[in-house]
C-alpha atoms as a PDB file:
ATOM      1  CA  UNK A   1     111.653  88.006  99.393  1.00  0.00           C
ATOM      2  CA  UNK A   2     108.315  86.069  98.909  1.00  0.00           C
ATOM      3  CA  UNK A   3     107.533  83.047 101.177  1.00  0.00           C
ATOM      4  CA  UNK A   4     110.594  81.683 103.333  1.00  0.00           C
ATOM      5  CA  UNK A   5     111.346  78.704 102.240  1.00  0.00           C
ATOM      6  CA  UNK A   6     111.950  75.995 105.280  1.00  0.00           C
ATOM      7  CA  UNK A   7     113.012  72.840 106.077  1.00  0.00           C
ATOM      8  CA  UNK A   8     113.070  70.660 109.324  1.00  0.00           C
ATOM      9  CA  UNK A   9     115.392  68.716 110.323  1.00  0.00           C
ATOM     10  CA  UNK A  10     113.144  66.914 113.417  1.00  0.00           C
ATOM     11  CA  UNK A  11     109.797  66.602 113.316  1.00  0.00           C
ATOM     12  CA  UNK A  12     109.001  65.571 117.147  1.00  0.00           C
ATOM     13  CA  UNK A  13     106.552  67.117 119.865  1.00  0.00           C
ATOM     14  CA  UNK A  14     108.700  70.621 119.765  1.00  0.00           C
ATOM     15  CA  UNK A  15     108.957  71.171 116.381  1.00  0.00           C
ATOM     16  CA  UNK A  16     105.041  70.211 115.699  1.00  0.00           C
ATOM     17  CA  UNK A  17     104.557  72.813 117.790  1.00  0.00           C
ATOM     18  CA  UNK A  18     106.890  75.095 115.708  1.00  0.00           C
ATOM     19  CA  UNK A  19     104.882  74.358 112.694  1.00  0.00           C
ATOM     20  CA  UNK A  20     101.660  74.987 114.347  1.00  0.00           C
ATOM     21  CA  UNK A  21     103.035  78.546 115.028  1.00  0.00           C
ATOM     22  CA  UNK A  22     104.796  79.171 112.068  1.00  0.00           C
ATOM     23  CA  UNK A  23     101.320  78.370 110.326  1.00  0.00           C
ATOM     24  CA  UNK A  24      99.215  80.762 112.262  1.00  0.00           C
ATOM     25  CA  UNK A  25     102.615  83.543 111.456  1.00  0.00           C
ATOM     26  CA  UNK A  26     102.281  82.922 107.754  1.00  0.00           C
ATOM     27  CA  UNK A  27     104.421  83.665 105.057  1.00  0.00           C
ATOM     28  CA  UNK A  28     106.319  80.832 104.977  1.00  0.00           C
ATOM     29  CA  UNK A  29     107.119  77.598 102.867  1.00  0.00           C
ATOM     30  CA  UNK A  30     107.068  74.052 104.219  1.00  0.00           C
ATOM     31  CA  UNK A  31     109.728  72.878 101.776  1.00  0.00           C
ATOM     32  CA  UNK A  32     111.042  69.474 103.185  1.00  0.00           C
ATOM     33  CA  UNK A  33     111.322  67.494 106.538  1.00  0.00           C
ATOM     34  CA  UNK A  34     114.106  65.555 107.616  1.00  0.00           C
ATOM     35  CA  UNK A  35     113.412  62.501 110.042  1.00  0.00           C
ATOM     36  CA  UNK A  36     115.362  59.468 110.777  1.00  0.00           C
ATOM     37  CA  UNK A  37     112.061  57.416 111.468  1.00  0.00           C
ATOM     38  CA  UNK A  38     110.895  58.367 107.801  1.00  0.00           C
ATOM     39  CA  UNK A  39     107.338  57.666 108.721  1.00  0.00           C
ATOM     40  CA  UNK A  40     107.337  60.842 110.968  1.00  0.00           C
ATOM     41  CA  UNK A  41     108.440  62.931 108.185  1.00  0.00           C
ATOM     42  CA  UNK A  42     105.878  61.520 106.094  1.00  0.00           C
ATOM     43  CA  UNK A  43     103.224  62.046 108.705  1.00  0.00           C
ATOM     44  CA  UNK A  44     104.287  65.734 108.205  1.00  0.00           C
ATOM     45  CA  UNK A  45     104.561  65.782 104.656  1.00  0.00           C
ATOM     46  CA  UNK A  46     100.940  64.338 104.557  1.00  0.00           C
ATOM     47  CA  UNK A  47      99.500  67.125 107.239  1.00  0.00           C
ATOM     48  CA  UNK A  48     101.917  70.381 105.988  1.00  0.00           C
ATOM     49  CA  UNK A  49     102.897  69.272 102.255  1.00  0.00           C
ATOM     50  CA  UNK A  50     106.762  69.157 101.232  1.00  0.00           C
ATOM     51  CA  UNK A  51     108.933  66.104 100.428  1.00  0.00           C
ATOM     52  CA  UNK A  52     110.397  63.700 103.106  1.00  0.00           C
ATOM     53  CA  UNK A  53     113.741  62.828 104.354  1.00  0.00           C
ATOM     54  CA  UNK A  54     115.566  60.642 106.414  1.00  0.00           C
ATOM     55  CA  UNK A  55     119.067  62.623 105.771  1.00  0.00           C
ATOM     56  CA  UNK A  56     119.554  65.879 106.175  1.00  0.00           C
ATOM     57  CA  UNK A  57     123.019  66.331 103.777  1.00  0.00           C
ATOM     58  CA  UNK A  58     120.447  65.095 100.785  1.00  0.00           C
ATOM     59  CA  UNK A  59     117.626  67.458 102.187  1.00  0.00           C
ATOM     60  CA  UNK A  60     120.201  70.170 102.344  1.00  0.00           C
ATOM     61  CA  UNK A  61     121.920  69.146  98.766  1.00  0.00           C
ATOM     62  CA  UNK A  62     118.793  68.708  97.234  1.00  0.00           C
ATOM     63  CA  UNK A  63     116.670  71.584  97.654  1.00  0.00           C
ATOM     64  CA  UNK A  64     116.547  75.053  97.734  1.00  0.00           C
ATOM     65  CA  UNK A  65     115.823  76.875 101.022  1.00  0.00           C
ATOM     66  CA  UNK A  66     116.005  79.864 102.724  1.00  0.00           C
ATOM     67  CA  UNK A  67     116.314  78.254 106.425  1.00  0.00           C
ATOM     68  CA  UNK A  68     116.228  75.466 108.457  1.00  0.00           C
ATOM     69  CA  UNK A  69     114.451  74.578 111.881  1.00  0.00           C
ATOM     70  CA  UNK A  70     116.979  71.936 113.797  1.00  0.00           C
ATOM     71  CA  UNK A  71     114.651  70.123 116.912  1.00  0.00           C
ATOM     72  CA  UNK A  72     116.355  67.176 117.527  1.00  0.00           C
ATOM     73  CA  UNK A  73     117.635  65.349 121.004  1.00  0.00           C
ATOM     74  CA  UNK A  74     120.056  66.774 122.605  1.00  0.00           C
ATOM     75  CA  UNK A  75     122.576  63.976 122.382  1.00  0.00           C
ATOM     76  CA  UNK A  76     121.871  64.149 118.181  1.00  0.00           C
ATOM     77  CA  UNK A  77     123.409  68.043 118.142  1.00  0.00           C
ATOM     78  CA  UNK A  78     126.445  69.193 116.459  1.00  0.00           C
ATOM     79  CA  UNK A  79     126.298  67.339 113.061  1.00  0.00           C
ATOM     80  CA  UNK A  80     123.336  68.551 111.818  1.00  0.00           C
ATOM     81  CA  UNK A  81     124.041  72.206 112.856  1.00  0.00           C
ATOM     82  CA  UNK A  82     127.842  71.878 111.068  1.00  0.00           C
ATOM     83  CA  UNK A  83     125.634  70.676 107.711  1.00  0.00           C
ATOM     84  CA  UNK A  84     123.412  73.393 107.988  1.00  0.00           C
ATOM     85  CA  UNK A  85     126.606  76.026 108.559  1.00  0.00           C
ATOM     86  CA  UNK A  86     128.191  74.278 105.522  1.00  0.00           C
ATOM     87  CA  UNK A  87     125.042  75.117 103.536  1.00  0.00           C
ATOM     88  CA  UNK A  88     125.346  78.448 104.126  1.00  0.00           C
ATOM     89  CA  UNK A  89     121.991  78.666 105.697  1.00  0.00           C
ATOM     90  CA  UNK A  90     120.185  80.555 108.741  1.00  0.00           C
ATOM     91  CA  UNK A  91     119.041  78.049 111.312  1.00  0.00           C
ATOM     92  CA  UNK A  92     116.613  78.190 113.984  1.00  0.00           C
ATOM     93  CA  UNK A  93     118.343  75.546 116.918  1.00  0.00           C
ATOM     94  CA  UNK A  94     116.061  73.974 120.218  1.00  0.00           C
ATOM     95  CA  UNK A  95     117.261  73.768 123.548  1.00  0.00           C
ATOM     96  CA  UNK A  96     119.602  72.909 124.844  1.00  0.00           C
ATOM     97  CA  UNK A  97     122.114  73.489 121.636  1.00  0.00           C
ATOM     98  CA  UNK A  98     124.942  70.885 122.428  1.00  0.00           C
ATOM     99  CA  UNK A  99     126.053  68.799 125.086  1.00  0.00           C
ATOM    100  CA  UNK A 100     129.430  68.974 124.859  1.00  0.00           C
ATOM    101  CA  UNK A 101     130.759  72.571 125.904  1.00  0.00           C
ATOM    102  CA  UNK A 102     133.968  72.437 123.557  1.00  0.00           C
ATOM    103  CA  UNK A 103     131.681  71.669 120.297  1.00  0.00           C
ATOM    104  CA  UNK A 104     129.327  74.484 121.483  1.00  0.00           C
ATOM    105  CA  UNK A 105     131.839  76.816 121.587  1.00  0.00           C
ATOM    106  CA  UNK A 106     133.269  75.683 118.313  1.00  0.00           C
ATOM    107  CA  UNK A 107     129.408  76.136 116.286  1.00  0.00           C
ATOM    108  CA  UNK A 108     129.245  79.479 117.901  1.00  0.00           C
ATOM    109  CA  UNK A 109     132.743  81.093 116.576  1.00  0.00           C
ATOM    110  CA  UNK A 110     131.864  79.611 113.247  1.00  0.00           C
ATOM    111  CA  UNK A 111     128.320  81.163 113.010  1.00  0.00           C
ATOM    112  CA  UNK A 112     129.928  84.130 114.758  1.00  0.00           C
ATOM    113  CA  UNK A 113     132.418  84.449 111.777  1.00  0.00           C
ATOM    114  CA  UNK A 114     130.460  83.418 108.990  1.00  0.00           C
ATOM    115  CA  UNK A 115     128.308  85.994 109.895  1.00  0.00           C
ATOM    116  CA  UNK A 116     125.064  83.518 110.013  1.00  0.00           C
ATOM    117  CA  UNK A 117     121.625  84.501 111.236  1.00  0.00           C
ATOM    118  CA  UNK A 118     121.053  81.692 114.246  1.00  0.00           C
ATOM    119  CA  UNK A 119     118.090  81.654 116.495  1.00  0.00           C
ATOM    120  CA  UNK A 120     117.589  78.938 119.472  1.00  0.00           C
ATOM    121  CA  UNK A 121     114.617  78.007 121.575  1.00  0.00           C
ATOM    122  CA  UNK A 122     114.592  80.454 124.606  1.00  0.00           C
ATOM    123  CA  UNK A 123     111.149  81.583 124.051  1.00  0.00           C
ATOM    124  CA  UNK A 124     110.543  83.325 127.821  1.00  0.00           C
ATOM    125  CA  UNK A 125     112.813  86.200 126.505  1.00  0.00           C
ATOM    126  CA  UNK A 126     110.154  87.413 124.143  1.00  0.00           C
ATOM    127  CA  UNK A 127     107.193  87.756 127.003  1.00  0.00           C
ATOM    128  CA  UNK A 128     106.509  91.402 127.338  1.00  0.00           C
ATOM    129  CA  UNK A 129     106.241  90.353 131.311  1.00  0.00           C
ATOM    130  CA  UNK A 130     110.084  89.667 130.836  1.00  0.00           C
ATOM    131  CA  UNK A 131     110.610  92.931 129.595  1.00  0.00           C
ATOM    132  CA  UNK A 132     108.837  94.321 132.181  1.00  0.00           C
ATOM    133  CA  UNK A 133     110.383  92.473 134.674  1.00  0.00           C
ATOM    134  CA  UNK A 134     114.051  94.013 133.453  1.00  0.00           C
ATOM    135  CA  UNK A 135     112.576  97.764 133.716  1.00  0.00           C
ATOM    136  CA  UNK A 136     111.820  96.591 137.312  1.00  0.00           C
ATOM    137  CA  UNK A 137     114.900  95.769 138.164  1.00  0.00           C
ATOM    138  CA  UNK A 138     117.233  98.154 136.298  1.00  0.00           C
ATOM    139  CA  UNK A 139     115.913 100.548 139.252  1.00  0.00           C
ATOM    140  CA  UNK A 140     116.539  97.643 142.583  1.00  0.00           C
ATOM    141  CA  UNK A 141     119.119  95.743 143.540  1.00  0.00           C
ATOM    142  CA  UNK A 142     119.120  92.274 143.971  1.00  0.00           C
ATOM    143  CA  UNK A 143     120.548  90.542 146.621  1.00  0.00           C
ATOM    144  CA  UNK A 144     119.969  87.103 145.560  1.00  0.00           C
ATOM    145  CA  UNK A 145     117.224  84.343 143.979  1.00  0.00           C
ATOM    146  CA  UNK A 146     115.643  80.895 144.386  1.00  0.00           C
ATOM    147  CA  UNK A 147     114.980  79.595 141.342  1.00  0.00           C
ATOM    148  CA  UNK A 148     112.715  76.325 140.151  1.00  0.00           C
ATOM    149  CA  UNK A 149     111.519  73.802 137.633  1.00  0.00           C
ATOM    150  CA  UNK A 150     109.842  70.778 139.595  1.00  0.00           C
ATOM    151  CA  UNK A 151     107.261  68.292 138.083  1.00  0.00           C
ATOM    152  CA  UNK A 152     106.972  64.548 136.432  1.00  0.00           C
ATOM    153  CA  UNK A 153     108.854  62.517 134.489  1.00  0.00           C
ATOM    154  CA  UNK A 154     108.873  62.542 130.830  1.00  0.00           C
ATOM    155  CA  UNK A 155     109.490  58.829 129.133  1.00  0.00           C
ATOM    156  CA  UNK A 156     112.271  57.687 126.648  1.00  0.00           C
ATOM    157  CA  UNK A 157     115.646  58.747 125.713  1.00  0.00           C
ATOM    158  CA  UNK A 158     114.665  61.606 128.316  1.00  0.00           C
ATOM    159  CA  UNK A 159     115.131  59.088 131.599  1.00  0.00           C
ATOM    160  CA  UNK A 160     118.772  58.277 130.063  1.00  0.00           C
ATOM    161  CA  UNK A 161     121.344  60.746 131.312  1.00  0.00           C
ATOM    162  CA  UNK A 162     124.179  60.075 128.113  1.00  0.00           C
ATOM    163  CA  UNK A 163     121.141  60.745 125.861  1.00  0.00           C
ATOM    164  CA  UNK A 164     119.291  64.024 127.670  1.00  0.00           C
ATOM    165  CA  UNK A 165     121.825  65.496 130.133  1.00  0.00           C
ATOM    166  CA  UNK A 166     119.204  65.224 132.673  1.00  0.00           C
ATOM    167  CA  UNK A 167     116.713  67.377 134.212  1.00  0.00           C
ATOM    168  CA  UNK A 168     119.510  70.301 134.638  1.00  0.00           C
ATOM    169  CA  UNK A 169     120.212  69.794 130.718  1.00  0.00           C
ATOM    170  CA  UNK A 170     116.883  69.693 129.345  1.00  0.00           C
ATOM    171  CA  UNK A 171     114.676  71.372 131.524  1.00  0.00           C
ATOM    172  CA  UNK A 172     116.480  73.781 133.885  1.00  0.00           C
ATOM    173  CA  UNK A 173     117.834  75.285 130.705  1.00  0.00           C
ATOM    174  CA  UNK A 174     114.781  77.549 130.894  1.00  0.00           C
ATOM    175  CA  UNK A 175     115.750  78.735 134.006  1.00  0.00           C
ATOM    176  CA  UNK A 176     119.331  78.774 133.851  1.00  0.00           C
ATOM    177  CA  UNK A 177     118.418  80.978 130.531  1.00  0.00           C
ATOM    178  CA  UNK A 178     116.268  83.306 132.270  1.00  0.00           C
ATOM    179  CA  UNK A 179     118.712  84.049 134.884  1.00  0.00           C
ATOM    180  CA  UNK A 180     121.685  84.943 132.711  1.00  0.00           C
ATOM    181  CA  UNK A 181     119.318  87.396 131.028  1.00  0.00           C
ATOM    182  CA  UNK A 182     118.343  88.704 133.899  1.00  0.00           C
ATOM    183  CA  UNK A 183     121.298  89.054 136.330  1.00  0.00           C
ATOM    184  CA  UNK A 184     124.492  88.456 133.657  1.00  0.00           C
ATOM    185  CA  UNK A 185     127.111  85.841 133.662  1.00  0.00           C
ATOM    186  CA  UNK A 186     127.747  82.948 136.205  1.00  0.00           C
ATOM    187  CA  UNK A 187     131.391  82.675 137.277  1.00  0.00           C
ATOM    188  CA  UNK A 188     131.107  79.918 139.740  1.00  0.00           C
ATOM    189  CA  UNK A 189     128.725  76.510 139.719  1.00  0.00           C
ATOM    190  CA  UNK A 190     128.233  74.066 142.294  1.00  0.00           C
ATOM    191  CA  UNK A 191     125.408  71.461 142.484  1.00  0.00           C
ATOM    192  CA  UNK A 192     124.256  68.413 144.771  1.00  0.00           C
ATOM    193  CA  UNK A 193     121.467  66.483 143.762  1.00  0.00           C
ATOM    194  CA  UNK A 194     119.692  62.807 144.847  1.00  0.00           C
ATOM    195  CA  UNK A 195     117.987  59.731 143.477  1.00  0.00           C
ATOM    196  CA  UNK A 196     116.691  57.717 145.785  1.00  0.00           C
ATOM    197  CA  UNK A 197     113.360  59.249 146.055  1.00  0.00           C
ATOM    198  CA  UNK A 198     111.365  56.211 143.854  1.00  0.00           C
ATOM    199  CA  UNK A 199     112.361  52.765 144.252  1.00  0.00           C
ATOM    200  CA  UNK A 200     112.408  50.520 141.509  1.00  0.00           C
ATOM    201  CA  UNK A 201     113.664  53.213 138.771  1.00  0.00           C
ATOM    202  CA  UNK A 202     114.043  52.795 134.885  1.00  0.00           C
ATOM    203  CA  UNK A 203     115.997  55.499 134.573  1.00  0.00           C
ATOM    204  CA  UNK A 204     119.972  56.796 135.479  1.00  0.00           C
ATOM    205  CA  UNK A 205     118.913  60.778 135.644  1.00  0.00           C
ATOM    206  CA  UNK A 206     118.713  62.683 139.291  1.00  0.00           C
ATOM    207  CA  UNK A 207     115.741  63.009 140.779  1.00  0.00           C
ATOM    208  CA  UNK A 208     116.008  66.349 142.726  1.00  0.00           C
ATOM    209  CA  UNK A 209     119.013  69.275 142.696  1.00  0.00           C
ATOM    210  CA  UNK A 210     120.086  71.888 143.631  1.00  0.00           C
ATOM    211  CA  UNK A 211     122.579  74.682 141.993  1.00  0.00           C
ATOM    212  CA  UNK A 212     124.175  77.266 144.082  1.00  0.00           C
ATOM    213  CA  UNK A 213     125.089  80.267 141.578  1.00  0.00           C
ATOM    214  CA  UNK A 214     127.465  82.860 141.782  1.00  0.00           C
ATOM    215  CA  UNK A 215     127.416  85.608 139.084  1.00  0.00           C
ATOM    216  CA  UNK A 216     130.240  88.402 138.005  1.00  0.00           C
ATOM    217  CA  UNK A 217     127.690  90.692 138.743  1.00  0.00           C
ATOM    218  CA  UNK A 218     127.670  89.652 143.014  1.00  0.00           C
ATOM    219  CA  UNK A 219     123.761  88.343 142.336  1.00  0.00           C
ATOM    220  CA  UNK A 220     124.113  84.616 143.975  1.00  0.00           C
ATOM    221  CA  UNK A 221     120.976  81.959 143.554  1.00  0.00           C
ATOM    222  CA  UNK A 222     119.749  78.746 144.146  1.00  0.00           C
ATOM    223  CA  UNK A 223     117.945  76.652 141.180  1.00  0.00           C
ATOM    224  CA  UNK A 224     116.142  73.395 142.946  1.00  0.00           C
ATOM    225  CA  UNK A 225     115.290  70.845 140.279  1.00  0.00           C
ATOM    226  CA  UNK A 226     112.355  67.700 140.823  1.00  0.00           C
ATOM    227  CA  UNK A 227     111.206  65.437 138.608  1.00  0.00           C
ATOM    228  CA  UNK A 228     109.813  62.906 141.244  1.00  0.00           C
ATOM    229  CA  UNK A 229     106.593  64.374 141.843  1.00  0.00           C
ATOM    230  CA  UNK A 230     103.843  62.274 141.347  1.00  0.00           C
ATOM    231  CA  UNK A 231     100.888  64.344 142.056  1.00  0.00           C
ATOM    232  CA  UNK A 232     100.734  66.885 139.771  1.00  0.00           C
ATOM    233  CA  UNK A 233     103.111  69.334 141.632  1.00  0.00           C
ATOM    234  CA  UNK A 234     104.563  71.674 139.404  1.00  0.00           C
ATOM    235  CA  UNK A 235     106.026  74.910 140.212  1.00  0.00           C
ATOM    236  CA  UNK A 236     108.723  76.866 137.823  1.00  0.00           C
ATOM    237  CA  UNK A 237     110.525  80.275 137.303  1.00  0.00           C
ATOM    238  CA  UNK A 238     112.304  82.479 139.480  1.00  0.00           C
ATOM    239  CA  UNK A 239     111.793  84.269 143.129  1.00  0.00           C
ATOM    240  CA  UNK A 240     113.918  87.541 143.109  1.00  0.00           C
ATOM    241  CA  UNK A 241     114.715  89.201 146.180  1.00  0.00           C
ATOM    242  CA  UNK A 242     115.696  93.288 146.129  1.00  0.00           C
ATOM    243  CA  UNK A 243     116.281  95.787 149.142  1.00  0.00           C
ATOM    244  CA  UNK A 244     112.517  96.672 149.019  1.00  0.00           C
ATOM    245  CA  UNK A 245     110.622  93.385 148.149  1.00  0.00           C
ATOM    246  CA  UNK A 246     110.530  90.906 145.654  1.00  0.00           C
ATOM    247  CA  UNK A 247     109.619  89.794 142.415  1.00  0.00           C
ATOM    248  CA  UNK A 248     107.956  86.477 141.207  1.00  0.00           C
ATOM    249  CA  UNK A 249     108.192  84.772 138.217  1.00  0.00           C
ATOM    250  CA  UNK A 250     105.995  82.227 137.389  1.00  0.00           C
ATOM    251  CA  UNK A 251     106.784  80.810 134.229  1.00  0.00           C
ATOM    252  CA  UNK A 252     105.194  81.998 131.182  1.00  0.00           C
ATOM    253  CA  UNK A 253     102.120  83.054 133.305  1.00  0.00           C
ATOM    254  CA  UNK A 254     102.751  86.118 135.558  1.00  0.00           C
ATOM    255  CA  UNK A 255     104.904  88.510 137.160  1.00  0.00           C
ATOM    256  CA  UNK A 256     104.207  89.272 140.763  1.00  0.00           C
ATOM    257  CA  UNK A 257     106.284  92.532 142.495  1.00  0.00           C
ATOM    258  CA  UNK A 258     105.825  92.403 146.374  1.00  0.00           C
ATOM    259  CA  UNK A 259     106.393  95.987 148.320  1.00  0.00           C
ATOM    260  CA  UNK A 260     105.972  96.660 151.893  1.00  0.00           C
ATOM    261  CA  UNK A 261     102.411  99.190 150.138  1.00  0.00           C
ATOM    262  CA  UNK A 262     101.537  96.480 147.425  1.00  0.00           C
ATOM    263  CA  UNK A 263     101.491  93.790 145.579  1.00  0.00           C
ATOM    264  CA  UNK A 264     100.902  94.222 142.066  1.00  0.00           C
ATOM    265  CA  UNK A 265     101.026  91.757 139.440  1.00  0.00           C
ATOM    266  CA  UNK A 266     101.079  91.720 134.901  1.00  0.00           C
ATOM    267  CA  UNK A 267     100.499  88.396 132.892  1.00  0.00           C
ATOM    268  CA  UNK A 268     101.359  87.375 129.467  1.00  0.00           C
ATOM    269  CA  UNK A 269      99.946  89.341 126.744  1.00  0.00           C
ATOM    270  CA  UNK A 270     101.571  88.059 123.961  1.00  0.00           C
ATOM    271  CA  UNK A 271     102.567  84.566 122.848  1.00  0.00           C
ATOM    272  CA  UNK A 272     106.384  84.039 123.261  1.00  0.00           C
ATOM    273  CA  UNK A 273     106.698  81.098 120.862  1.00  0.00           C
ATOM    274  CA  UNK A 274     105.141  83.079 117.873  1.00  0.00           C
ATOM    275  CA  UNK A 275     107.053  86.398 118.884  1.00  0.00           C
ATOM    276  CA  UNK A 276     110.242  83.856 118.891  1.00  0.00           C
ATOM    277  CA  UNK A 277     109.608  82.598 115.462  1.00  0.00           C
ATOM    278  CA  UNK A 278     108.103  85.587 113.700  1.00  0.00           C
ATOM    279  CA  UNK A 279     111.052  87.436 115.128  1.00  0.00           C
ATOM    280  CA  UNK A 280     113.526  84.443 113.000  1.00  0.00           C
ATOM    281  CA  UNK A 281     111.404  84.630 110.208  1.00  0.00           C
ATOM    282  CA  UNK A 282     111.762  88.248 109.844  1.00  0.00           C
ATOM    283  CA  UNK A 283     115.371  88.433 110.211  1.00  0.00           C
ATOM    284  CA  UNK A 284     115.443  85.669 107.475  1.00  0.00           C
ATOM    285  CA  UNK A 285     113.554  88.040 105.023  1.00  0.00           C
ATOM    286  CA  UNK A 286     115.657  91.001 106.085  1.00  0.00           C
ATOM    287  CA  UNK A 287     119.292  89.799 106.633  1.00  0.00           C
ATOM    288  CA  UNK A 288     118.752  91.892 109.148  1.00  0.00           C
ATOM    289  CA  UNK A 289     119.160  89.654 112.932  1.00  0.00           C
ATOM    290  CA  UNK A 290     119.922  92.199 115.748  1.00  0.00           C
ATOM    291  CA  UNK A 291     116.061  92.020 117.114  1.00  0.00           C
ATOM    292  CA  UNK A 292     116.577  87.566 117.878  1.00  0.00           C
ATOM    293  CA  UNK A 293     117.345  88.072 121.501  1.00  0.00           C
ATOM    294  CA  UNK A 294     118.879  84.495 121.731  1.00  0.00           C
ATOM    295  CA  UNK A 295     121.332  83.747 119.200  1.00  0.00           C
ATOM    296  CA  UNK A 296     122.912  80.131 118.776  1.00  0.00           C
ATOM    297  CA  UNK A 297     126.690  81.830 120.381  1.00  0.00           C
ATOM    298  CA  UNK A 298     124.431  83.159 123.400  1.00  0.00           C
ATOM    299  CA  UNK A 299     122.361  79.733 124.113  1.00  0.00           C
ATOM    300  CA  UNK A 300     125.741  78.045 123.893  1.00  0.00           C
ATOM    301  CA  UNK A 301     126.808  79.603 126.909  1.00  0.00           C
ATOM    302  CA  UNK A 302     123.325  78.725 129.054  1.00  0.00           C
ATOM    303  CA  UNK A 303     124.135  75.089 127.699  1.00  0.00           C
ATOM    304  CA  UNK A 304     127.821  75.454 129.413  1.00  0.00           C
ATOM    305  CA  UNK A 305     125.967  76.673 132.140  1.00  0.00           C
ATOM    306  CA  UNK A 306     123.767  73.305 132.703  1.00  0.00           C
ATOM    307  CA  UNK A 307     126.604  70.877 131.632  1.00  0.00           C
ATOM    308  CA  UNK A 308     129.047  72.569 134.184  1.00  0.00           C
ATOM    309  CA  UNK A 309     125.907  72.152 137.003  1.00  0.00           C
ATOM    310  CA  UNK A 310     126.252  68.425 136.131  1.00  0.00           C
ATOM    311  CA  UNK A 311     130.211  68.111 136.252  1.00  0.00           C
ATOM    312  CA  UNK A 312     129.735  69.758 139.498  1.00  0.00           C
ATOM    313  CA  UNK A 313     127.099  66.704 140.244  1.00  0.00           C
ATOM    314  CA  UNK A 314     130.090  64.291 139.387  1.00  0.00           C
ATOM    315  CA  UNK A 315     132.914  65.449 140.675  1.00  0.00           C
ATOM    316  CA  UNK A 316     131.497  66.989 144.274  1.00  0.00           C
ATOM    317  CA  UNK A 317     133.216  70.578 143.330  1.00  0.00           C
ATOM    318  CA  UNK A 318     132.710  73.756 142.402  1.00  0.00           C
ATOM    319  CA  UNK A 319     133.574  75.013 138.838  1.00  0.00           C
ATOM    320  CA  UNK A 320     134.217  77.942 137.328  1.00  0.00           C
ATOM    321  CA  UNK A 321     133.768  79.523 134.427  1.00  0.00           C
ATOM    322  CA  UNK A 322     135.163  81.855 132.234  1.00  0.00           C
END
């Protein structure tokens, strides 16, 4: 195959940076991008060449491509992703894939049987420290985990909970990601959370939460969520406690392993977001997608994960899964 031919269905902060990395990866073909504010997709016409759209059935029906990149809101999934499934095509999905567990489910058994190549936006399970950090603890065993994603508060359709999911939805994904590839399947979910940290809010989301974990495996956690901090306070990834010390994870920057003799720590030496989308790319070329270590039917379940944290938030009970 020469070039893989693309198009976008998207074109805000995430996928920008997509294109940025997709550039430096090379070849590739900016064929078309899809926007509903047109101007946007001209803006990226103008800076990455292509033609512009404002619906994706005509970009789909009208040109000829090898794949499409879907990085939309996460209240906007579902239609564009059946489109792109009806097209026959690969797609490359952002976080978090649906918000609505039943259509999640559905898009996954239909890539599943149509045998599509799917990719999704879980970029910390291409660090080589993540690697690492699973030959670590193939060898311990882990008793339980605090886990974190504190900091600010983005603007716009994020502060709306129908529109984002909330901080568990749209952020915590990472984390709630990260575990599941670390420690398995959760069977049992149960969250508390406040808002009534800031007065005078424009926004219906939680402030703070917290999500007590249980996993088939007997690992148990804790993932506290903030998005009130107004200082500059930010602090995600995962604390892991074994029978002999523990492990840190600070996200996307280091991995720290704590021993009664040492303390010995690796950082990032590779670029997750361009291993994530070289890795797509390649499979594109190849047919071939057994090396995309988060496949739309696997970052459906991490998005069941964060929309059953938030029915626990509602309904003041636990929930299970599976």
């Amino acid at each position: 195959m020469s070039d893989v031919r693309l198009g976008f269905i998207g074109t805000g902060g995430n996928m920008n940076r997509h294109l940025r990395e997709l550039t430096e990866i090379g070849g590739t073909k900016f064929v078309a991008f899809c926007d509903i504010v047109i101007d946007k997709a001209d803006q990226a016409v103008t800076q990455y060449g292509g033609k512009a759209y404002a619906d994706y059935n005509q970009m789909l029906a009208s040109e000829e491509l090898d794949a499409v990149y879907i990085s939309i809101p996460p209240f906007a999934h579902g239609a564009p992703e059946r489109a792109v499934i009806a097209a026959g095509l690969p797609m490359f999905v952002e976080k978090p894939v649906h918000m609505d567990a039943d259509e999640a489910k559905e898009i996954a058994a239909e890539v599943e049987d149509k045998g599509i190549i799917t990719a999704t936006g879980y970029q910390e399970r291409y660090l080589d420290i993540i690697d690492k950090a699973q030959e670590l603890l193939a060898s311990r065993r882990v008793g339980f985990f605090m886990g974190y994603w504190m900091g600010g508060m983005p603007g716009g359709w994020w502060r709306e909970k129908a529109k984002s999911g909330g901080q568990l939805m749209e952020q915590t994904t990472h984390e709630f990601d990260m575990a599941r590839y670390l420690f398995g399947e959760v069977k049992t979910v149960y969250a508390v959370a406040r808002n009534d940290m800031i007065p005078n809010t424009d926004y219906d989301i939680e402030e703070a939460s917290a999500v007590s974990l249980q996993f088939e495996s007997g690992v148990f956690g804790i993932m506290f969520s903030a998005c009130f901090t107004t200082n500059g306070l930010r602090r995600s990834g995962l604390d892991i406690f074994c029978e002999d010390g523990s492990l840190e994870y600070h996200l996307r920057s280091a991995l720290v392993l704590s021993t009664a003799d040492e303390t010995t720590t690796w950082n990032p030496q590779n670029n997750c977001t361009i291993e994530m989308d070289s890795t797509f790319i390649e499979a594109v070329r190849t047919g071939d997608g057994s090396a995309i270590r988060s496949p739309y039917s696997d970052a459906a379940k991490t998005a069941i994960l964060s929309i059953a944290a938030n029915e626990s938030l509602e309904t003041g009970l636990p929930v299970h899964l599976g």
